[in-house]
PDB file of N, CA and C in Angstrom:
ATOM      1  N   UNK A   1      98.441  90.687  88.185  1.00  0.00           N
ATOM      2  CA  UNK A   1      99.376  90.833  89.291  1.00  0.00           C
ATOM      3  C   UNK A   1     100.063  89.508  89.589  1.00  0.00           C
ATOM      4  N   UNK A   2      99.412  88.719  89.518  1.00  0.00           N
ATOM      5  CA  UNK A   2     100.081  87.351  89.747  1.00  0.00           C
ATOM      6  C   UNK A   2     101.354  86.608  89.032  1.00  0.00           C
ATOM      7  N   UNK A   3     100.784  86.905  87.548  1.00  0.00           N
ATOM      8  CA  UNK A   3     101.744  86.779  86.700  1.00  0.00           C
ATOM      9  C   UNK A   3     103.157  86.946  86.441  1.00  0.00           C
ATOM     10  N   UNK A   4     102.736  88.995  87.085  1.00  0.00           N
ATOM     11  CA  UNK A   4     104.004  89.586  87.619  1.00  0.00           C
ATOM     12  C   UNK A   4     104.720  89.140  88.648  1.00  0.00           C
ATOM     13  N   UNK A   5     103.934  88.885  89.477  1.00  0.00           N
ATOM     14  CA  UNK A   5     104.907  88.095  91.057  1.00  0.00           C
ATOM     15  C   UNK A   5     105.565  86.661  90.615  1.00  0.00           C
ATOM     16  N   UNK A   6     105.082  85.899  90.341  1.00  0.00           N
ATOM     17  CA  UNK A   6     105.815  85.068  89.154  1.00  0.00           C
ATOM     18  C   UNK A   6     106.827  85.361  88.355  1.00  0.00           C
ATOM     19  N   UNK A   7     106.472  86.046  87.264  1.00  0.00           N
ATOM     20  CA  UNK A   7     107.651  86.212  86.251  1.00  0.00           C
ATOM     21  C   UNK A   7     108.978  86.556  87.132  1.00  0.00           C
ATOM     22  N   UNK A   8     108.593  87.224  88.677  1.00  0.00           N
ATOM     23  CA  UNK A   8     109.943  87.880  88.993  1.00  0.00           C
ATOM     24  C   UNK A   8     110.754  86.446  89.932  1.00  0.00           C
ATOM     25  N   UNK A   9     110.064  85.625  90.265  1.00  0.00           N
ATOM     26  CA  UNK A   9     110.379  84.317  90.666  1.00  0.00           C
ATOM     27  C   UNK A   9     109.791  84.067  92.152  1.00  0.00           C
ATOM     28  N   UNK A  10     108.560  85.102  92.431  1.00  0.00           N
ATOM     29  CA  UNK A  10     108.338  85.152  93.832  1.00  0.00           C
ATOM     30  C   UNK A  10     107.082  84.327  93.711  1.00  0.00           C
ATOM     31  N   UNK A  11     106.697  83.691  94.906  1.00  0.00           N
ATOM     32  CA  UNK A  11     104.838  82.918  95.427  1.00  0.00           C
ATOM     33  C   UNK A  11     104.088  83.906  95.822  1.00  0.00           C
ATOM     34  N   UNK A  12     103.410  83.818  94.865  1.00  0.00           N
ATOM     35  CA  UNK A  12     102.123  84.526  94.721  1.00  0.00           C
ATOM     36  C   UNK A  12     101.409  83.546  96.223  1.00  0.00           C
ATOM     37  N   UNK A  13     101.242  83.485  97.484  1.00  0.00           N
ATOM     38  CA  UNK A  13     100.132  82.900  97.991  1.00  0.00           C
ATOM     39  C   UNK A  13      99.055  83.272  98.551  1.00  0.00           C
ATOM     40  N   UNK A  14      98.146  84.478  98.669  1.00  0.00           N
ATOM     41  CA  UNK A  14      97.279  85.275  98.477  1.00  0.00           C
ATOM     42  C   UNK A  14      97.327  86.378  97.672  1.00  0.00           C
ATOM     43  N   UNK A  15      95.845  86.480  97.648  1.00  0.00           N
ATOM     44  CA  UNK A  15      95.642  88.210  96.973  1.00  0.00           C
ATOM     45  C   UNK A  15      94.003  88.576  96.977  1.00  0.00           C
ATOM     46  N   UNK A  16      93.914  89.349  97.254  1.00  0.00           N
ATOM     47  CA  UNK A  16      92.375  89.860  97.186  1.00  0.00           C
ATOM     48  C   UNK A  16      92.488  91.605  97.244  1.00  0.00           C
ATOM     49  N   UNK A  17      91.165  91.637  96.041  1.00  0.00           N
ATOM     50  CA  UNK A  17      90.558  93.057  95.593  1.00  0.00           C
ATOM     51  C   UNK A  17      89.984  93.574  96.249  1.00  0.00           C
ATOM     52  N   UNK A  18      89.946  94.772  96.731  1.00  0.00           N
ATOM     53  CA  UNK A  18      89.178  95.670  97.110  1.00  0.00           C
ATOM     54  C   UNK A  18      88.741  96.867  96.331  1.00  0.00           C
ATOM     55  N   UNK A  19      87.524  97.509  96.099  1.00  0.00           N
ATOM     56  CA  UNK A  19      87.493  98.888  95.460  1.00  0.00           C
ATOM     57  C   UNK A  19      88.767  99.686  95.481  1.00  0.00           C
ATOM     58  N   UNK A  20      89.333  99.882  96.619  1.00  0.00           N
ATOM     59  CA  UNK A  20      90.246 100.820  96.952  1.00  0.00           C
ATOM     60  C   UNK A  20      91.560 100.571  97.013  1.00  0.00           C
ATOM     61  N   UNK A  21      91.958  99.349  97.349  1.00  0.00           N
ATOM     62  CA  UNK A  21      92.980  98.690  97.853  1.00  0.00           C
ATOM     63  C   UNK A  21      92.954  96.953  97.748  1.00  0.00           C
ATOM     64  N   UNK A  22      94.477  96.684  97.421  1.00  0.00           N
ATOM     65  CA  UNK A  22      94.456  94.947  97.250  1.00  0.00           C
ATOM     66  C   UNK A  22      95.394  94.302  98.516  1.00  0.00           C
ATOM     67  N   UNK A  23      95.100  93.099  98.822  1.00  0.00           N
ATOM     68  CA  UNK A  23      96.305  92.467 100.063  1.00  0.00           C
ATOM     69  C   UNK A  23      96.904  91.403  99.410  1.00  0.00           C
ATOM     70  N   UNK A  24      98.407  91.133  98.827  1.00  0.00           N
ATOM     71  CA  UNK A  24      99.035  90.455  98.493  1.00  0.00           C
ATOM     72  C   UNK A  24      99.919  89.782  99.428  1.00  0.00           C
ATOM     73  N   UNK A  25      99.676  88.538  99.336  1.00  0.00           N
ATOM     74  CA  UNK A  25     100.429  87.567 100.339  1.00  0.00           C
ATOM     75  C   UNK A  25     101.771  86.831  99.300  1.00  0.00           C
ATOM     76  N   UNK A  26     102.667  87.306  99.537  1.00  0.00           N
ATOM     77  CA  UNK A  26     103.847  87.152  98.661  1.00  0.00           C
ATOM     78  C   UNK A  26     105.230  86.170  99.666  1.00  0.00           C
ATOM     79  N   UNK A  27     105.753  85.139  98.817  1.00  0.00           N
ATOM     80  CA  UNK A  27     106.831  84.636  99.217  1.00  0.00           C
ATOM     81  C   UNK A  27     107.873  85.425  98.360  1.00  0.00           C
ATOM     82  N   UNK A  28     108.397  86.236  98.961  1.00  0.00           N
ATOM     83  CA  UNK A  28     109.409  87.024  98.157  1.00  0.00           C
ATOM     84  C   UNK A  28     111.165  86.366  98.049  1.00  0.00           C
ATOM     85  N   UNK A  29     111.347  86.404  97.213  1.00  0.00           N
ATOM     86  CA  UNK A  29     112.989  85.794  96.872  1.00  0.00           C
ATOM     87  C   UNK A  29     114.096  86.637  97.436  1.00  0.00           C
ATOM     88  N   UNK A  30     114.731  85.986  98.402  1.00  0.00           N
ATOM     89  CA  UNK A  30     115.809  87.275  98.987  1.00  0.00           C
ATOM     90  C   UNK A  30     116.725  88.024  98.322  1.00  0.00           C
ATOM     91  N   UNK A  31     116.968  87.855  97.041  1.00  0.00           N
ATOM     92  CA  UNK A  31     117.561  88.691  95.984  1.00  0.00           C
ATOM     93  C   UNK A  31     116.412  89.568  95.192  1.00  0.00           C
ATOM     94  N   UNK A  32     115.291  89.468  95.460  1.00  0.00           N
ATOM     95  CA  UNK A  32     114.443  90.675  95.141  1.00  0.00           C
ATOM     96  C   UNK A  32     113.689  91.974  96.208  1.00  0.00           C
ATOM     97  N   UNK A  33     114.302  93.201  95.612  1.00  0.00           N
ATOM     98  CA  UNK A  33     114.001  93.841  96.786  1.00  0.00           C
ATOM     99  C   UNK A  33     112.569  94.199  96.532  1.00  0.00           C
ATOM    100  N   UNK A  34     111.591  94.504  97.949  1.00  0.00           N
ATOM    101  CA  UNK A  34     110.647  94.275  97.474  1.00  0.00           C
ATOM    102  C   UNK A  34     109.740  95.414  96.926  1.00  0.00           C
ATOM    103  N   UNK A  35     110.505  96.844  97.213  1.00  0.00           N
ATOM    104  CA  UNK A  35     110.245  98.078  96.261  1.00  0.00           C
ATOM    105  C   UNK A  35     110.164  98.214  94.912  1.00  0.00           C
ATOM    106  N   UNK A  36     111.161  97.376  94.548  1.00  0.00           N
ATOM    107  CA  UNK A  36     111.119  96.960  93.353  1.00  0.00           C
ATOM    108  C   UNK A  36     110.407  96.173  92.494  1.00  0.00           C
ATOM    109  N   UNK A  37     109.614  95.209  93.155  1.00  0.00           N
ATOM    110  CA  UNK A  37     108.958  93.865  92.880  1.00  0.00           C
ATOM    111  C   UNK A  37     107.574  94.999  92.895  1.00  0.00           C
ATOM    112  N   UNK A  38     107.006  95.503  94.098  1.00  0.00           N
ATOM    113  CA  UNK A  38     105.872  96.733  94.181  1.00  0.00           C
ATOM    114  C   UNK A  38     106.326  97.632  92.866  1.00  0.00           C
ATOM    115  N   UNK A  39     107.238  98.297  92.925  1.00  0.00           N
ATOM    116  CA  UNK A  39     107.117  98.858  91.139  1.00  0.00           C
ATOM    117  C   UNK A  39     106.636  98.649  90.089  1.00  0.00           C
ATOM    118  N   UNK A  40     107.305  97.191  89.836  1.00  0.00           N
ATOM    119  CA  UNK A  40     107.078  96.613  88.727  1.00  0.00           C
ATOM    120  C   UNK A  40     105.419  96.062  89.026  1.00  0.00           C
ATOM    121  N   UNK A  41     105.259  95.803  89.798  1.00  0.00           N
ATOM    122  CA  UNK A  41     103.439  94.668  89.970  1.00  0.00           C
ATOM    123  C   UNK A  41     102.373  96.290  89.378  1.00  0.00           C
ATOM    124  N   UNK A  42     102.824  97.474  90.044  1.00  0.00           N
ATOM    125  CA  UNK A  42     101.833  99.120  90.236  1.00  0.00           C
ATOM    126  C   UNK A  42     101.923  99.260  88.256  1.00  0.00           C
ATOM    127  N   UNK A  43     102.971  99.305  87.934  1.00  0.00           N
ATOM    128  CA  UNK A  43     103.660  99.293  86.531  1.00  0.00           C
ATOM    129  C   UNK A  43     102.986  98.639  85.668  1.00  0.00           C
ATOM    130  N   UNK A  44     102.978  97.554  85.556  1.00  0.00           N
ATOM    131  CA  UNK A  44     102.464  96.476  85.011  1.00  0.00           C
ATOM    132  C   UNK A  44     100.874  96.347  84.758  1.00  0.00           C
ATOM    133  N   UNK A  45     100.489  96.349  85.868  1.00  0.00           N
ATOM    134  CA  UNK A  45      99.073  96.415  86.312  1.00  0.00           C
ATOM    135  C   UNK A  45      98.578  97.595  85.940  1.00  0.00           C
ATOM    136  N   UNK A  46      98.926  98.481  86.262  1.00  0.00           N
ATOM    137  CA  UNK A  46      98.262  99.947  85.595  1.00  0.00           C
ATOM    138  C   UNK A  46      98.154 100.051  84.019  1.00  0.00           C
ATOM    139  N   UNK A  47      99.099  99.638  83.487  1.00  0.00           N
ATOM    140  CA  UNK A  47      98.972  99.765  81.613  1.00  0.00           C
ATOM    141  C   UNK A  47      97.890  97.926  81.364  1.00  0.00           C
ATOM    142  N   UNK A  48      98.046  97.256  82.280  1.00  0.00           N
ATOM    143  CA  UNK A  48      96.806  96.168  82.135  1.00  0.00           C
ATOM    144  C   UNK A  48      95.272  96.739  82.154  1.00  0.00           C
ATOM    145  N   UNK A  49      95.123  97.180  83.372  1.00  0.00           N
ATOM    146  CA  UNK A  49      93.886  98.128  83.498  1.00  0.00           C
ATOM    147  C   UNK A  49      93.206  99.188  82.903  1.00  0.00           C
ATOM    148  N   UNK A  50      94.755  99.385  82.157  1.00  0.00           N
ATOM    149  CA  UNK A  50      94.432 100.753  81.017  1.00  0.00           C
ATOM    150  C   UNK A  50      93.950 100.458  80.155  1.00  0.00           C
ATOM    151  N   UNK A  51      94.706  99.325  79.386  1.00  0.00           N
ATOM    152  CA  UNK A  51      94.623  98.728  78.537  1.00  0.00           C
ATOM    153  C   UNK A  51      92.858  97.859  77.784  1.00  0.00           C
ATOM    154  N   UNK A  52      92.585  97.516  79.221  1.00  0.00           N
ATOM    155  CA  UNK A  52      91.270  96.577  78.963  1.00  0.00           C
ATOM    156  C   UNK A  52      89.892  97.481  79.462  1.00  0.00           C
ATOM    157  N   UNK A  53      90.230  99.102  79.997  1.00  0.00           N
ATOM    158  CA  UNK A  53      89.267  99.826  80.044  1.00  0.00           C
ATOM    159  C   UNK A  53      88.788  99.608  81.183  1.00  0.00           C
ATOM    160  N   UNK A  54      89.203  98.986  82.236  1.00  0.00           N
ATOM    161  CA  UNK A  54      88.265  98.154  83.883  1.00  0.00           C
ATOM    162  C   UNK A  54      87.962  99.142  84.729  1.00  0.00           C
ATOM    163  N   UNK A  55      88.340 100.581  84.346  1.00  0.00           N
ATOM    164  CA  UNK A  55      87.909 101.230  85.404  1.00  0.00           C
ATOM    165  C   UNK A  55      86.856 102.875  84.227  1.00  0.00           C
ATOM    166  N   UNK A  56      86.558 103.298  85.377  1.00  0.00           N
ATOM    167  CA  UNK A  56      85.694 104.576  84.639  1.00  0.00           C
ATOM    168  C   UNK A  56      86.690 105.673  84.692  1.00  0.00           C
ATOM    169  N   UNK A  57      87.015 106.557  83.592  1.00  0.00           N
ATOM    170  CA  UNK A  57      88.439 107.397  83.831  1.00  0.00           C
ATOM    171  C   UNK A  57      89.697 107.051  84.009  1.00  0.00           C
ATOM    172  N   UNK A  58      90.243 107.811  84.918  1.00  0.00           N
ATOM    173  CA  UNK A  58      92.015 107.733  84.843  1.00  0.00           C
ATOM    174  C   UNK A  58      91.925 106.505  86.112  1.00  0.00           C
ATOM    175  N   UNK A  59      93.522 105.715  86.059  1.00  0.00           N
ATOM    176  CA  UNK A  59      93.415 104.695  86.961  1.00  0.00           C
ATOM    177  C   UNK A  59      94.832 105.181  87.779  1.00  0.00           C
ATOM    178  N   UNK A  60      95.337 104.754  88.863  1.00  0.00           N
ATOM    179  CA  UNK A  60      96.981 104.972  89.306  1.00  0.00           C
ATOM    180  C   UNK A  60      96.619 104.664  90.523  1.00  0.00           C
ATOM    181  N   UNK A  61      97.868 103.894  90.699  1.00  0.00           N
ATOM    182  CA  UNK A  61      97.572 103.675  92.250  1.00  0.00           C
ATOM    183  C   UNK A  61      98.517 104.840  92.831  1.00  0.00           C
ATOM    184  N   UNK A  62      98.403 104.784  94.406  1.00  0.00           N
ATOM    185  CA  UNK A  62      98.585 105.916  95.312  1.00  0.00           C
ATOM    186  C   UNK A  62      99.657 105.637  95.618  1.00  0.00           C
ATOM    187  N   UNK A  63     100.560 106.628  95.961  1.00  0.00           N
ATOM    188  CA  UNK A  63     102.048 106.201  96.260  1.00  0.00           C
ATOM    189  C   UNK A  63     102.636 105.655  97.200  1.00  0.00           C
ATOM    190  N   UNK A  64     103.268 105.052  97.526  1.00  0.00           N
ATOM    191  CA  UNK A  64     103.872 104.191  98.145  1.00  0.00           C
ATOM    192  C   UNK A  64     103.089 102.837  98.439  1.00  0.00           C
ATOM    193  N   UNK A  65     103.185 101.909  99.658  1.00  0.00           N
ATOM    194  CA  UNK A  65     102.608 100.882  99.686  1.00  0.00           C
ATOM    195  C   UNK A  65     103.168 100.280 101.246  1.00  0.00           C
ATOM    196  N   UNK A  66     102.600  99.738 101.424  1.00  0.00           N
ATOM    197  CA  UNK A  66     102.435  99.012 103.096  1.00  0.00           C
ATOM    198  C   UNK A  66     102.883  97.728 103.156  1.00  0.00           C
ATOM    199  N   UNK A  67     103.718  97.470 103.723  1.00  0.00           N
ATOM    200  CA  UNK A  67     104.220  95.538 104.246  1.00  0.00           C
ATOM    201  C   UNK A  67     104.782  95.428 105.255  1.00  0.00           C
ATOM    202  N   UNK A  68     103.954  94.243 105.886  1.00  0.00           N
ATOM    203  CA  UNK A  68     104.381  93.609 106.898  1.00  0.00           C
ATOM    204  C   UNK A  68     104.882  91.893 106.933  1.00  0.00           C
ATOM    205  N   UNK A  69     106.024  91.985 107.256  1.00  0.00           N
ATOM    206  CA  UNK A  69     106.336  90.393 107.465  1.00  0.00           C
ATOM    207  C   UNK A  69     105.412  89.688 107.988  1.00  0.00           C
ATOM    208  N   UNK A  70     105.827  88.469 107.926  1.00  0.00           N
ATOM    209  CA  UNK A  70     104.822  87.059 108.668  1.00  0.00           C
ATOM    210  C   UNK A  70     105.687  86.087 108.860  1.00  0.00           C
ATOM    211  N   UNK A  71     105.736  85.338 110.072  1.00  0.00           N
ATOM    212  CA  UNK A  71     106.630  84.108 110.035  1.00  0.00           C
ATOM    213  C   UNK A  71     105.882  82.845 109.307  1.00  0.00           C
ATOM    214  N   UNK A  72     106.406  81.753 109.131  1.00  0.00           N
ATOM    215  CA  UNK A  72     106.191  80.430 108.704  1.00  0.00           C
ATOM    216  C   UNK A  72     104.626  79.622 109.267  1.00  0.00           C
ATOM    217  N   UNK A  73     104.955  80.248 110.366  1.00  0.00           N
ATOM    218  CA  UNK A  73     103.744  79.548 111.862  1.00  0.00           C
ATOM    219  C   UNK A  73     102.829  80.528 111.450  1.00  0.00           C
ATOM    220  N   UNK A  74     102.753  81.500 111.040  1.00  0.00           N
ATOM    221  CA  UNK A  74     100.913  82.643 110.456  1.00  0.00           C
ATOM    222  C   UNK A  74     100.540  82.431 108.987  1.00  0.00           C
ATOM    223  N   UNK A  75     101.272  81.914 108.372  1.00  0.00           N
ATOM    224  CA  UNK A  75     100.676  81.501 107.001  1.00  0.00           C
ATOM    225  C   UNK A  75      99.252  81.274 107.016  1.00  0.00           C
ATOM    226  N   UNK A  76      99.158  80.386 107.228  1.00  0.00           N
ATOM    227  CA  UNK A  76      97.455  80.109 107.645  1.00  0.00           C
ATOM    228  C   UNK A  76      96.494  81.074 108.106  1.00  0.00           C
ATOM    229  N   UNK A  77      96.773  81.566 108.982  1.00  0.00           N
ATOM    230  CA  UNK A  77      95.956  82.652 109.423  1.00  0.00           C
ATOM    231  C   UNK A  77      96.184  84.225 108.615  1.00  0.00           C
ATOM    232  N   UNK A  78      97.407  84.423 108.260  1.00  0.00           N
ATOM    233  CA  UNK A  78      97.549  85.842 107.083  1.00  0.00           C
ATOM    234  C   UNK A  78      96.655  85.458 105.969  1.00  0.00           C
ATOM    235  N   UNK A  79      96.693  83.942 105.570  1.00  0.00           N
ATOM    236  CA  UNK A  79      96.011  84.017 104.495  1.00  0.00           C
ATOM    237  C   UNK A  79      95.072  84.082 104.562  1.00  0.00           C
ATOM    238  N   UNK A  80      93.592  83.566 105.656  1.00  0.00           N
ATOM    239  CA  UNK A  80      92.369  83.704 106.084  1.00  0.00           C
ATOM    240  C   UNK A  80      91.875  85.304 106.227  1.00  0.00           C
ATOM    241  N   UNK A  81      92.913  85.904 106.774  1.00  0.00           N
ATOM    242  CA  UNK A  81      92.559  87.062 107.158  1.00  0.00           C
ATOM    243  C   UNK A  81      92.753  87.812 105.451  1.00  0.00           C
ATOM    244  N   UNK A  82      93.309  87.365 104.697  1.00  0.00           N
ATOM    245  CA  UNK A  82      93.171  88.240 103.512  1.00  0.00           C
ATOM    246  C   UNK A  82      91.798  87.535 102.451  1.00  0.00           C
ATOM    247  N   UNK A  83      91.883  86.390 102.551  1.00  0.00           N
ATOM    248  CA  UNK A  83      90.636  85.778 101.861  1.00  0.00           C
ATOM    249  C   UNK A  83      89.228  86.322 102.542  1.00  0.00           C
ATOM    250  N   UNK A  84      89.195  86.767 103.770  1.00  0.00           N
ATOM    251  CA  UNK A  84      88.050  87.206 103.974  1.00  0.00           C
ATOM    252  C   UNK A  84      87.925  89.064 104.671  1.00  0.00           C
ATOM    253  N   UNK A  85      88.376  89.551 103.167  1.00  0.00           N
ATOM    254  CA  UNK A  85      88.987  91.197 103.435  1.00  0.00           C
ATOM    255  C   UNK A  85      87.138  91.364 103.431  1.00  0.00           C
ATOM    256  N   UNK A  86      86.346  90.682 102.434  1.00  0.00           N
ATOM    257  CA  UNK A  86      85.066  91.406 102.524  1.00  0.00           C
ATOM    258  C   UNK A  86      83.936  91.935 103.754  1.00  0.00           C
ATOM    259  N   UNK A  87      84.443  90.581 104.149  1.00  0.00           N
ATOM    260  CA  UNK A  87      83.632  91.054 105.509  1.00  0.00           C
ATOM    261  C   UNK A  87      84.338  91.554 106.505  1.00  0.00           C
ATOM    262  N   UNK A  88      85.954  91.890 106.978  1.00  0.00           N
ATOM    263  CA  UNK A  88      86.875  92.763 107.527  1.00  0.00           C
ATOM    264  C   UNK A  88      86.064  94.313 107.173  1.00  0.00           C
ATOM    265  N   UNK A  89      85.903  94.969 105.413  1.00  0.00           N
ATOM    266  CA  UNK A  89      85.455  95.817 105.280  1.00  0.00           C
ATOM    267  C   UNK A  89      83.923  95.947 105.852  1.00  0.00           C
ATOM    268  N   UNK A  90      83.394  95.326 105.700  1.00  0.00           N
ATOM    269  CA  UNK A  90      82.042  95.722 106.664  1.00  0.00           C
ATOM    270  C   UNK A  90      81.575  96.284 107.756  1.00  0.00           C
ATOM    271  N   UNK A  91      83.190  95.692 108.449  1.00  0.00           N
ATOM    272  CA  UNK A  91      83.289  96.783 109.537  1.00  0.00           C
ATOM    273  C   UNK A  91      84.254  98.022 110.137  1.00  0.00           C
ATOM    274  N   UNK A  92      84.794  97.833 109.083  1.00  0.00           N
ATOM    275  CA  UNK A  92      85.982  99.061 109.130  1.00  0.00           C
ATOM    276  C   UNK A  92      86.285  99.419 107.581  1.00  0.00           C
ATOM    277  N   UNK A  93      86.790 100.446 107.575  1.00  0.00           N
ATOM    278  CA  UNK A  93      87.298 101.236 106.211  1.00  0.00           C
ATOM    279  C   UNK A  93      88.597 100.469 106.037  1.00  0.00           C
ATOM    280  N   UNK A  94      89.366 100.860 105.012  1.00  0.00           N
ATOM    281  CA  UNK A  94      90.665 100.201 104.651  1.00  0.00           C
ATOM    282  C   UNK A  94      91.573 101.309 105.375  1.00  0.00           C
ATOM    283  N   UNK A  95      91.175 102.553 105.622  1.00  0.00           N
ATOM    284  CA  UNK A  95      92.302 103.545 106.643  1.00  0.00           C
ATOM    285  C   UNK A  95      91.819 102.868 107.892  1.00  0.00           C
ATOM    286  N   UNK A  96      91.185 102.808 108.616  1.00  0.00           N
ATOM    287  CA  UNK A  96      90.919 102.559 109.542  1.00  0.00           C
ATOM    288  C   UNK A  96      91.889 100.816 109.995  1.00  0.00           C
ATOM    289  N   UNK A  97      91.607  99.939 109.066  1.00  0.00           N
ATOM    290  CA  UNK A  97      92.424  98.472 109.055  1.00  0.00           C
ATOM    291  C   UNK A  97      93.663  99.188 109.137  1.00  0.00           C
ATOM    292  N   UNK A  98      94.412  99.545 108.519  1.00  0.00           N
ATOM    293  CA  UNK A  98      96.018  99.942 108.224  1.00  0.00           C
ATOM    294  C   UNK A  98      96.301 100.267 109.544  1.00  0.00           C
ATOM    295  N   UNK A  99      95.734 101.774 109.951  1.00  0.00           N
ATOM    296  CA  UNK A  99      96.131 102.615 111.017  1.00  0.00           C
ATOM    297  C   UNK A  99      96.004 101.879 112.580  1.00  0.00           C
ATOM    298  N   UNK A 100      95.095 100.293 112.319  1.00  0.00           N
ATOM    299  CA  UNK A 100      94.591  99.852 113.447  1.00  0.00           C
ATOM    300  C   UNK A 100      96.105  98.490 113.387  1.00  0.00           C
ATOM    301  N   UNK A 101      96.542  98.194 112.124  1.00  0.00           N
ATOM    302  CA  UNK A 101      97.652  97.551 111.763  1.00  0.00           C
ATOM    303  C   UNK A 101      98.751  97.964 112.427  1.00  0.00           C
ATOM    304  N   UNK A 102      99.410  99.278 112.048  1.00  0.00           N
ATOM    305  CA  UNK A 102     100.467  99.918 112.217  1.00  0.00           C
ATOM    306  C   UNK A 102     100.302 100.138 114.099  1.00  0.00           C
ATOM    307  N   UNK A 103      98.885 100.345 114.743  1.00  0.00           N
ATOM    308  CA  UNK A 103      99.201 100.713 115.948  1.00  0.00           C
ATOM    309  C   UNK A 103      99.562  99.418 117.130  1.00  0.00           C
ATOM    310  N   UNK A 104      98.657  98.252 116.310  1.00  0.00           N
ATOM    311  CA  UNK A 104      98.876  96.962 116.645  1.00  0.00           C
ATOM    312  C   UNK A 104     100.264  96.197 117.293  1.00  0.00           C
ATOM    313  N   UNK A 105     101.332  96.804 115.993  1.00  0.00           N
ATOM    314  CA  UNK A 105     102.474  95.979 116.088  1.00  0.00           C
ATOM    315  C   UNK A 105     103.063  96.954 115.742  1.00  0.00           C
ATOM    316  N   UNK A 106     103.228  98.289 116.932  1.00  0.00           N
ATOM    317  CA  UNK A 106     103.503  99.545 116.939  1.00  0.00           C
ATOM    318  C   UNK A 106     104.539 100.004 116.145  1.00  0.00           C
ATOM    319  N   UNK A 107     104.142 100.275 114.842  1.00  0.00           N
ATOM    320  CA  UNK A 107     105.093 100.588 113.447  1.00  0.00           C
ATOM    321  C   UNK A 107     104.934 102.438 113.502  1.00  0.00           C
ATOM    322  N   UNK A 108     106.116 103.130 113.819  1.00  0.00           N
ATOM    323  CA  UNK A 108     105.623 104.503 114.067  1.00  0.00           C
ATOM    324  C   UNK A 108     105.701 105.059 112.628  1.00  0.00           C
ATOM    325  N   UNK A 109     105.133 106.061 112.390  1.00  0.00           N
ATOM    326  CA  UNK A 109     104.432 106.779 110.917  1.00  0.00           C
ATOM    327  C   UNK A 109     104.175 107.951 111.344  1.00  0.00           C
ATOM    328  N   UNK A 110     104.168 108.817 109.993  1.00  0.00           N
ATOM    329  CA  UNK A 110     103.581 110.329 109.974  1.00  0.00           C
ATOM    330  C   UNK A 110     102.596 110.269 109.065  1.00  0.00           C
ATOM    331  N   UNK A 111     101.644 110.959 109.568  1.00  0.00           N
ATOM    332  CA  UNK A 111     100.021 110.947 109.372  1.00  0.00           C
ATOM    333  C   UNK A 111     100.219 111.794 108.031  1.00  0.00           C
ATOM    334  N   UNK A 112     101.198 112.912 107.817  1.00  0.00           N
ATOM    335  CA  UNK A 112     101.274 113.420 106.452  1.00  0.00           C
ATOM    336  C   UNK A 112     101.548 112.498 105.376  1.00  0.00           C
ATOM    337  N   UNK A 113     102.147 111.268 105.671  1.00  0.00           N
ATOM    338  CA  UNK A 113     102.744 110.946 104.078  1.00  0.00           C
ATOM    339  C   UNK A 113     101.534 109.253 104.121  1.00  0.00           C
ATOM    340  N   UNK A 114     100.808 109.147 105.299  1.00  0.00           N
ATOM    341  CA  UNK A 114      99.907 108.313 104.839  1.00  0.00           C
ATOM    342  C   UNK A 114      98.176 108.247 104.113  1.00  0.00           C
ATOM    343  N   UNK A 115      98.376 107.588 102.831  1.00  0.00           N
ATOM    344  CA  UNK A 115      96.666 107.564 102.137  1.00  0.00           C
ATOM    345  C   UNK A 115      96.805 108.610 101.068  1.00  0.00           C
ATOM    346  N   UNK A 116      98.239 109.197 100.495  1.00  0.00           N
ATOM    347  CA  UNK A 116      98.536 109.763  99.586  1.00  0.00           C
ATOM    348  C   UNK A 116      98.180 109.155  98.158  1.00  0.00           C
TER     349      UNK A 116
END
């Protein structure tokens, strides 16, 4: 994934794995849109994973994908909060983080097209 965020000319400055789900902390280039940049990383990464056998069965990620901006002044702290997703999960699920995300910094959504 990194590679990919690179090759497209963007900063990779976090990232962390989860079983289920990853949090990428990206400096994105304002001539890249970032649906596109998520295409290509899901794209890429999936025929990688295929490729080297890393999972048991079929692999794909789930459709669509989640982002939230950050100003200049949270760098520091977006990135803490993604370097330490492990123990975040300990106490909450990854639906539970999102849905507690979105209500946070009241992003309105329909419960049908989310965790597809």
């Amino acid at each position: 994934m990194a590679g990919i965020v690179q090759q497209k000319g963007c900063k990779l400055l976090a990232i962390y794995y989860m079983p289920d789900h990853c949090h990428i902390l990206i400096g994105l280039k304002p001539d890249i849109a970032l649906s596109d940049l998520i295409r290509d990383v899901k794209a890429n990464s999936t025929k990688f994973i295929k490729e080297k056998s890393w999972t048991k069965g079929s692999f794909q990620w789930q459709e669509g994908f989640g982002a939230f901006s950050y100003a200049q002044s949270q760098l520091a702290e977006v990135r803490r909060y993604i370097q330490n997703q492990e123990e975040h999960h300990r106490q909450r699920s990854f639906q539970e983080e999102y849905l507690a995300f979105l209500q946070k910094y009241e992003v309105d959504y329909d419960e049908r097209y989310l965790f597809k």
